[in-house]
C-alpha atoms as a PDB file:
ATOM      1  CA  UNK A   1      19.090  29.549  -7.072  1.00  0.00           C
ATOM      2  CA  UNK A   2      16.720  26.775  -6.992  1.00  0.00           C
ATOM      3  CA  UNK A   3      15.242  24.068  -5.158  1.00  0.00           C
ATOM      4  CA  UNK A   4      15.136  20.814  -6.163  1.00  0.00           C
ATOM      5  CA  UNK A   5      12.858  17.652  -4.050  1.00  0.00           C
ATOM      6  CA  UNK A   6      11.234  14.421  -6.125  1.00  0.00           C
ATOM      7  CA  UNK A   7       7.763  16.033  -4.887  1.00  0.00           C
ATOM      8  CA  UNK A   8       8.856  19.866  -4.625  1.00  0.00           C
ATOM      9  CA  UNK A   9       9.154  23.245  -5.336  1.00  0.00           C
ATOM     10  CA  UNK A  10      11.593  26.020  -7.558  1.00  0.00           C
ATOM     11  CA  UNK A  11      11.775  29.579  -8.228  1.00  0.00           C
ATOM     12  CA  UNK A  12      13.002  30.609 -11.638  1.00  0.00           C
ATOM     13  CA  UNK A  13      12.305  33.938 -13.442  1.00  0.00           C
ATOM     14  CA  UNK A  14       9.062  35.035 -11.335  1.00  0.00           C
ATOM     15  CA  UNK A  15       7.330  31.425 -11.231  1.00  0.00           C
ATOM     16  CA  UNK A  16       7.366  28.846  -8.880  1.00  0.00           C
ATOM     17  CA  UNK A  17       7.067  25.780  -9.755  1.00  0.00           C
ATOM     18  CA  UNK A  18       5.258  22.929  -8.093  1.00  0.00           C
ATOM     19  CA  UNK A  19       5.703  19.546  -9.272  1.00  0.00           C
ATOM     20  CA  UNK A  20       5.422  15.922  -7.848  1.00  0.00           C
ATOM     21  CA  UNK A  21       6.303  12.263  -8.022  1.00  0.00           C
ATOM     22  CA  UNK A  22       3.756  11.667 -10.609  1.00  0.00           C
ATOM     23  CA  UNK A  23       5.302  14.532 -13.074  1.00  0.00           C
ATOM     24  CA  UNK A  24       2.493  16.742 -13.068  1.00  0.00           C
ATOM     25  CA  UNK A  25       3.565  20.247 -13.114  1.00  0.00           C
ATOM     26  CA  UNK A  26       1.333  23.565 -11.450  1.00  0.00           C
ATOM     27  CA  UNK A  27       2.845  26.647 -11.930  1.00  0.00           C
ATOM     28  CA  UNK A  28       2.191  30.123 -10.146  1.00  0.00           C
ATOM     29  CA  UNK A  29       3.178  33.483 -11.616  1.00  0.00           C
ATOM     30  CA  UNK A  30       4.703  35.883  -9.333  1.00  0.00           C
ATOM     31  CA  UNK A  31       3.618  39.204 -10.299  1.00  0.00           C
ATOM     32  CA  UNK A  32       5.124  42.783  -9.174  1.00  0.00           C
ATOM     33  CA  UNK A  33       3.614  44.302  -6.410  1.00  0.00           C
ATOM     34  CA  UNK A  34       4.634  47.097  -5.323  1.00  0.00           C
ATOM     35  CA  UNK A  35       5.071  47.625  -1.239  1.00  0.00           C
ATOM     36  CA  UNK A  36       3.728  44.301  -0.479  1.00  0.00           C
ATOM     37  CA  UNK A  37       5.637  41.523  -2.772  1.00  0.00           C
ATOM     38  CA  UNK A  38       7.516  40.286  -0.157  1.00  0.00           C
ATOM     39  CA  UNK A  39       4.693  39.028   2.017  1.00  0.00           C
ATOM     40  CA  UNK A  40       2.654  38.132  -1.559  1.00  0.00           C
ATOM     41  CA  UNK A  41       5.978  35.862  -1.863  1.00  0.00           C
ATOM     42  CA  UNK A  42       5.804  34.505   1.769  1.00  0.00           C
ATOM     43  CA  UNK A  43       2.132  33.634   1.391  1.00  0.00           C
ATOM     44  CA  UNK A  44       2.766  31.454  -1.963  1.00  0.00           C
ATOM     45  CA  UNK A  45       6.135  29.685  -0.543  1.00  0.00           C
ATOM     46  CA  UNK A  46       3.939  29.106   2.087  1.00  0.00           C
ATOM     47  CA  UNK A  47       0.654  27.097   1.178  1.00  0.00           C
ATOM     48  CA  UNK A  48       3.812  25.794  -1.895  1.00  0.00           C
ATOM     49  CA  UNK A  49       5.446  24.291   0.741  1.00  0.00           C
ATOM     50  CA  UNK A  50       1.580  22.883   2.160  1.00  0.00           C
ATOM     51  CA  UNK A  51       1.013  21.508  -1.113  1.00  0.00           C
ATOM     52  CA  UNK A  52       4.028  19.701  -1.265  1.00  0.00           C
ATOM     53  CA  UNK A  53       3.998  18.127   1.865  1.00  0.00           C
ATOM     54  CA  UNK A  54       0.109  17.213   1.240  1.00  0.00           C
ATOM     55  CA  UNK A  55       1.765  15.077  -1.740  1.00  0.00           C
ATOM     56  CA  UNK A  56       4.821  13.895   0.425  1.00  0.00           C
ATOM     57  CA  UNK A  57       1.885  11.843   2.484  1.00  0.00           C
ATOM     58  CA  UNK A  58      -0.446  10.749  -0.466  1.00  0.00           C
ATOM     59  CA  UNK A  59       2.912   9.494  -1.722  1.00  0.00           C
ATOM     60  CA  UNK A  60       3.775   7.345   1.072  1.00  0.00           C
ATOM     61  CA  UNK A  61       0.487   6.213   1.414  1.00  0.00           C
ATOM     62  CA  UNK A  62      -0.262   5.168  -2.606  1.00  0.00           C
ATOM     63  CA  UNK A  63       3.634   3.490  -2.342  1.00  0.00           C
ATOM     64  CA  UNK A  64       2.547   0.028  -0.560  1.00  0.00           C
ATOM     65  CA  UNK A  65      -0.284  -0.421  -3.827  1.00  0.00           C
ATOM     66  CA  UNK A  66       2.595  -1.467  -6.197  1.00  0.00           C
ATOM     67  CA  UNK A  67       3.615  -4.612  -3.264  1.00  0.00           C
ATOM     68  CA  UNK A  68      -0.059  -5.491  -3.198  1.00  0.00           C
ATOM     69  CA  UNK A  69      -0.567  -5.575  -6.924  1.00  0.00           C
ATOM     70  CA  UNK A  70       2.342  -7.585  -7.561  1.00  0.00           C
ATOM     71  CA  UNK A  71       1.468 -10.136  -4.507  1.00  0.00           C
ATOM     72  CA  UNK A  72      -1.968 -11.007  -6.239  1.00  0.00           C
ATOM     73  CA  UNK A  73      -0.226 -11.028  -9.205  1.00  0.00           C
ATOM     74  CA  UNK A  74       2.329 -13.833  -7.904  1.00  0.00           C
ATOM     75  CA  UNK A  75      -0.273 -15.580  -6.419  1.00  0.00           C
ATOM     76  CA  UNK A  76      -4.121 -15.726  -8.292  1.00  0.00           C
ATOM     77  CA  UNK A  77      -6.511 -17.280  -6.994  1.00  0.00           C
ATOM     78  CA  UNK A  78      -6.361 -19.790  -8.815  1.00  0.00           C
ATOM     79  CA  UNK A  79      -3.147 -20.828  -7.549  1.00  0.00           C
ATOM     80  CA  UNK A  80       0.542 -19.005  -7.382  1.00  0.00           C
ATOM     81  CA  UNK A  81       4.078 -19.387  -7.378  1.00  0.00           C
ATOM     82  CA  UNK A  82       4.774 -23.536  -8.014  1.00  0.00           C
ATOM     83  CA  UNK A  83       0.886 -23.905  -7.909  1.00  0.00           C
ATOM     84  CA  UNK A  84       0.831 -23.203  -4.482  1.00  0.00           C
ATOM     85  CA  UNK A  85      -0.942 -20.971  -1.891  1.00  0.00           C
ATOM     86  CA  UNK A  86       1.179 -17.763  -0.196  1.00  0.00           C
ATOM     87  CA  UNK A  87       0.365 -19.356   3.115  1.00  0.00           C
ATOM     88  CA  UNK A  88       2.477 -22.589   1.700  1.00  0.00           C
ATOM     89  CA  UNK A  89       5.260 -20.659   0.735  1.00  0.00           C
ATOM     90  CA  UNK A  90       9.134 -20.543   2.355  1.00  0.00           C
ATOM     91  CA  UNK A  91       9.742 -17.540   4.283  1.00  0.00           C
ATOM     92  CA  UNK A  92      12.461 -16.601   1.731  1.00  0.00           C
ATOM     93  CA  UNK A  93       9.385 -15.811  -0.319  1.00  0.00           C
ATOM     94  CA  UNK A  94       6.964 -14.837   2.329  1.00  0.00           C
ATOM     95  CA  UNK A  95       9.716 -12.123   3.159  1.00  0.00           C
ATOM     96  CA  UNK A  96       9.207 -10.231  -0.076  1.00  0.00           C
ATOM     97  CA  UNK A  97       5.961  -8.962   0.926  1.00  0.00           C
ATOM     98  CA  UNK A  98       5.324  -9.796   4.797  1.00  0.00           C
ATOM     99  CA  UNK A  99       7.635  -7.847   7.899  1.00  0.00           C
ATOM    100  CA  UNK A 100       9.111 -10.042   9.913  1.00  0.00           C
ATOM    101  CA  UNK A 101       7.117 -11.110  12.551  1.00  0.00           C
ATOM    102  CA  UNK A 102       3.971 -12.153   9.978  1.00  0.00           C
ATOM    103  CA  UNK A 103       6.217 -14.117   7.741  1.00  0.00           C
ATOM    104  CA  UNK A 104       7.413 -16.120  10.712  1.00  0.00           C
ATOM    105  CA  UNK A 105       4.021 -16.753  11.510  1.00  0.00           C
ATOM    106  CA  UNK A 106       2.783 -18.249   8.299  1.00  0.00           C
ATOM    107  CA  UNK A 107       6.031 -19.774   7.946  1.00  0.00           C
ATOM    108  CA  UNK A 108       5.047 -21.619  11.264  1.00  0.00           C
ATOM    109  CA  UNK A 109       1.787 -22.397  10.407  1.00  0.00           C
ATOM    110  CA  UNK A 110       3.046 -24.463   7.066  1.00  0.00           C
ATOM    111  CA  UNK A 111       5.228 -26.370   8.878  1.00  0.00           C
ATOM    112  CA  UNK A 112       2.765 -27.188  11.390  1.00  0.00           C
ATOM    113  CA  UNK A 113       0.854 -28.444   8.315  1.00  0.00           C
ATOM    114  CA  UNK A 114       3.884 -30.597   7.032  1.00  0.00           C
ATOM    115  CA  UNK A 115       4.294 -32.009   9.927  1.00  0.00           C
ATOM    116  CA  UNK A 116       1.259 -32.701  11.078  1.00  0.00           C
ATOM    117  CA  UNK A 117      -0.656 -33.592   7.180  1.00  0.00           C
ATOM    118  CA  UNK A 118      -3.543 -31.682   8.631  1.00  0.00           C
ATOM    119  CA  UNK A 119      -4.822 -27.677   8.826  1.00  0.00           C
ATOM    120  CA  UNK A 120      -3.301 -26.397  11.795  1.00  0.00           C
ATOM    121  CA  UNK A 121      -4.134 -22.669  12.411  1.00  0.00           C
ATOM    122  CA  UNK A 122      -5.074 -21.375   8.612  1.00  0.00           C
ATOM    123  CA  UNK A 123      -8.214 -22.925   7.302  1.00  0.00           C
ATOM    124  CA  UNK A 124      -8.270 -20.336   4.070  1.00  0.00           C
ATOM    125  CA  UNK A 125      -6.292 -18.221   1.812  1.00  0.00           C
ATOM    126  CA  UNK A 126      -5.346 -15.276   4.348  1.00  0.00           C
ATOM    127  CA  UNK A 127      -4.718 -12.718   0.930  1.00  0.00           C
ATOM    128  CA  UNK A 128      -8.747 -13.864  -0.552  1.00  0.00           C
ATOM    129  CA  UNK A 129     -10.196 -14.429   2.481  1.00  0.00           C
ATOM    130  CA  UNK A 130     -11.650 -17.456   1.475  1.00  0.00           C
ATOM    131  CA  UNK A 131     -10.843 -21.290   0.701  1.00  0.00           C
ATOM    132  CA  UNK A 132     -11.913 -21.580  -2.968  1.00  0.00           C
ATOM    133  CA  UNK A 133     -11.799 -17.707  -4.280  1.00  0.00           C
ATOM    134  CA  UNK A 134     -13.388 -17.165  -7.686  1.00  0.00           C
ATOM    135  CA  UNK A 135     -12.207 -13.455  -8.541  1.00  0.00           C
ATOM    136  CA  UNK A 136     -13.419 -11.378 -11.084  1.00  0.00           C
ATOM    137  CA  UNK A 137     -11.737  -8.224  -9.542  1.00  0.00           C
ATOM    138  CA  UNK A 138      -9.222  -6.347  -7.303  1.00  0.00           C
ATOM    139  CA  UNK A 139      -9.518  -2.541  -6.517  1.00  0.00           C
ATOM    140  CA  UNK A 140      -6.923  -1.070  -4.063  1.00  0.00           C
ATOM    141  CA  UNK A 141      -8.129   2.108  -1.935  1.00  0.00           C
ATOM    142  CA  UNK A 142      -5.841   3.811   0.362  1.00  0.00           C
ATOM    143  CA  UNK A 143      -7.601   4.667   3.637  1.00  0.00           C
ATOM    144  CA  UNK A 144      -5.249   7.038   5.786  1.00  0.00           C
ATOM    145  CA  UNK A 145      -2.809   4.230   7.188  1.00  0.00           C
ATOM    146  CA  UNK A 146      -3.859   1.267   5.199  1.00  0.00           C
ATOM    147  CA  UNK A 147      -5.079  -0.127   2.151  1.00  0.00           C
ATOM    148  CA  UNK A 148      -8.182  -1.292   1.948  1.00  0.00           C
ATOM    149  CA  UNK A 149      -8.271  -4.860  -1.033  1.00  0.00           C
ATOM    150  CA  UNK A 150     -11.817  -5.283  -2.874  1.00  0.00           C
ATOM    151  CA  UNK A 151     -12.018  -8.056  -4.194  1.00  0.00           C
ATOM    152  CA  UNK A 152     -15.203  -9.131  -6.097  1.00  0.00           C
ATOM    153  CA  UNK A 153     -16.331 -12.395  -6.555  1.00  0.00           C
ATOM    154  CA  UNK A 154     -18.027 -14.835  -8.841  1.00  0.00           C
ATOM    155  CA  UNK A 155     -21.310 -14.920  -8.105  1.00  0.00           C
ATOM    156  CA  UNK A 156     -21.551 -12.440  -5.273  1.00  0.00           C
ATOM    157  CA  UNK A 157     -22.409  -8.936  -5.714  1.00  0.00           C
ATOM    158  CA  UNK A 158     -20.999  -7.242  -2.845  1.00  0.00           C
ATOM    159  CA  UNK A 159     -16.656  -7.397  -2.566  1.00  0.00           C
ATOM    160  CA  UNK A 160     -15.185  -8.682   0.085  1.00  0.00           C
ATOM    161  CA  UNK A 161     -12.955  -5.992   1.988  1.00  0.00           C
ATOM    162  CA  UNK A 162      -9.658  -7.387   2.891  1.00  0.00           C
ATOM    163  CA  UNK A 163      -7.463  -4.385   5.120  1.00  0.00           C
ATOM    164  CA  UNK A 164      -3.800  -4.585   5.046  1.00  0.00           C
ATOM    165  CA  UNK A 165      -2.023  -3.149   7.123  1.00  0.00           C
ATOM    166  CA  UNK A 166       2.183  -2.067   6.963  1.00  0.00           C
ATOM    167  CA  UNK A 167       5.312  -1.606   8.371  1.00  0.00           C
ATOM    168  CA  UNK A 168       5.911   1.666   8.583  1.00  0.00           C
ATOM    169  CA  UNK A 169      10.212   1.348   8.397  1.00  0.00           C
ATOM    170  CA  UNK A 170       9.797  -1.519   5.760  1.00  0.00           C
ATOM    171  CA  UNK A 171       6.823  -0.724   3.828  1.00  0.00           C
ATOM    172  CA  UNK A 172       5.668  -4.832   3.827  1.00  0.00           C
ATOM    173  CA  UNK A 173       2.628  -6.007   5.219  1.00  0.00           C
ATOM    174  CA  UNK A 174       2.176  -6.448   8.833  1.00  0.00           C
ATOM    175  CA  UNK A 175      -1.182  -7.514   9.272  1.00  0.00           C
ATOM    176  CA  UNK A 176      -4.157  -8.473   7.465  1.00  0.00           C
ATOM    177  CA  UNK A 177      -7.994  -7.776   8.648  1.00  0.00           C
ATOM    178  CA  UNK A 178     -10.910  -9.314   8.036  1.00  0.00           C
ATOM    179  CA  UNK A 179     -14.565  -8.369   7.832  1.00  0.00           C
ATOM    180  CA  UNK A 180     -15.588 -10.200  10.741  1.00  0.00           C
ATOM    181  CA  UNK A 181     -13.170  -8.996  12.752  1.00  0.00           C
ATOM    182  CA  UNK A 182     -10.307 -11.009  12.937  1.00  0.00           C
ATOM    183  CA  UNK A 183      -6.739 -10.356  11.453  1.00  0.00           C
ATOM    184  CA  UNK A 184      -4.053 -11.980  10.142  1.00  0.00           C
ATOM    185  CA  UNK A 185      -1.874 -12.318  13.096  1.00  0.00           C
ATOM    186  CA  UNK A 186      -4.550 -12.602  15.898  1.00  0.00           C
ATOM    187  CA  UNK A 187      -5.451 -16.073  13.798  1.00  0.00           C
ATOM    188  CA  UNK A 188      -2.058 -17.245  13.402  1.00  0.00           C
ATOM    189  CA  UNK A 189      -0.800 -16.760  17.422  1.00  0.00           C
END
């Protein structure tokens, strides 16, 4: 009999077998022991089971780098989707990548600037942290519950750190934080 998980563990013939999400495969050999084998077999399925739920949380964490990637890839600094800004996108859009409660924000905030023909609460790009970003580079690091956004300017030597911040249920982004402080949402209430 064997068990079968996408980041998991089987017995077959004397070997369990360890694998993960990523494909890569560990394998420990079971060997005969004579008197003690059952507890030698407890004490594998054991730090196995560990292991595998180690992975089960770098999973979920690594899982909201894909949304990020493909957000700066929809909209480069140099201008996104329709040549426009995220923060002057419809919340149809805004919904692909923000929960809820931070898409109606922005949402609000672009119709405040519609309305109004002038900057209401958002002076700057909230995903660059800045109002005319020159990138060079993006690196994504995972830091326990978020993931922290380098990006690396023209002309500067030190990146700016950018932390988002998600929904745990929905996996989009519910906040964004600043260096200096501020986030996302605290700016947009």
């Amino acid at each position: 009999m064997s068990l079968s998980l996408r980041n998991g563990f089987q017995i077959l013939n004397n070997t369990i077998q360890i694998y993960t999400t990523d494909n890569l495969f560990h394998f420990a050999i079971l060997e005969n022991y004579k008197g003690s084998s059952m507890n030698y077999i407890k004490k594998i399925l054991f730090f196995s089971i560990l292991f595998v739920s180690l992975l089960n949380l770098h999973a979920n964490d690594q899982e909201n780098i894909p949304l990020l990637k493909q957000l700066y890839k929809a909209f480069p600094a140099t201008g996104g989707l329709n040549d426009q800004l995220i923060s002057e996108q419809k919340k149809v859009i805004l919904d692909k990548y923000f929960d809820k409660q931070l898409s109606s924000l922005i949402a609000r905030d672009n119709l405040c600037k519609q309305r109004t023909q002038e900057i209401c609460k958002l002076d700057f790009d909230p995903i660059y942290a800045s109002q005319d970003p020159e990138i060079k580079n993006i690196t994504y690091v995972v830091d326990k519950d978020y993931v922290d956004v380098y990006l690396f300017y023209v002309g500067i030597k030190k990146p700016i750190k950018v932390i988002y911040s998600f929904n745990k249920e929905t996996n989009k982004i519910n906040n964004i934080l600043y260096q200096d402080g501020t986030s996302l949402q605290n700016i947009l209430k």
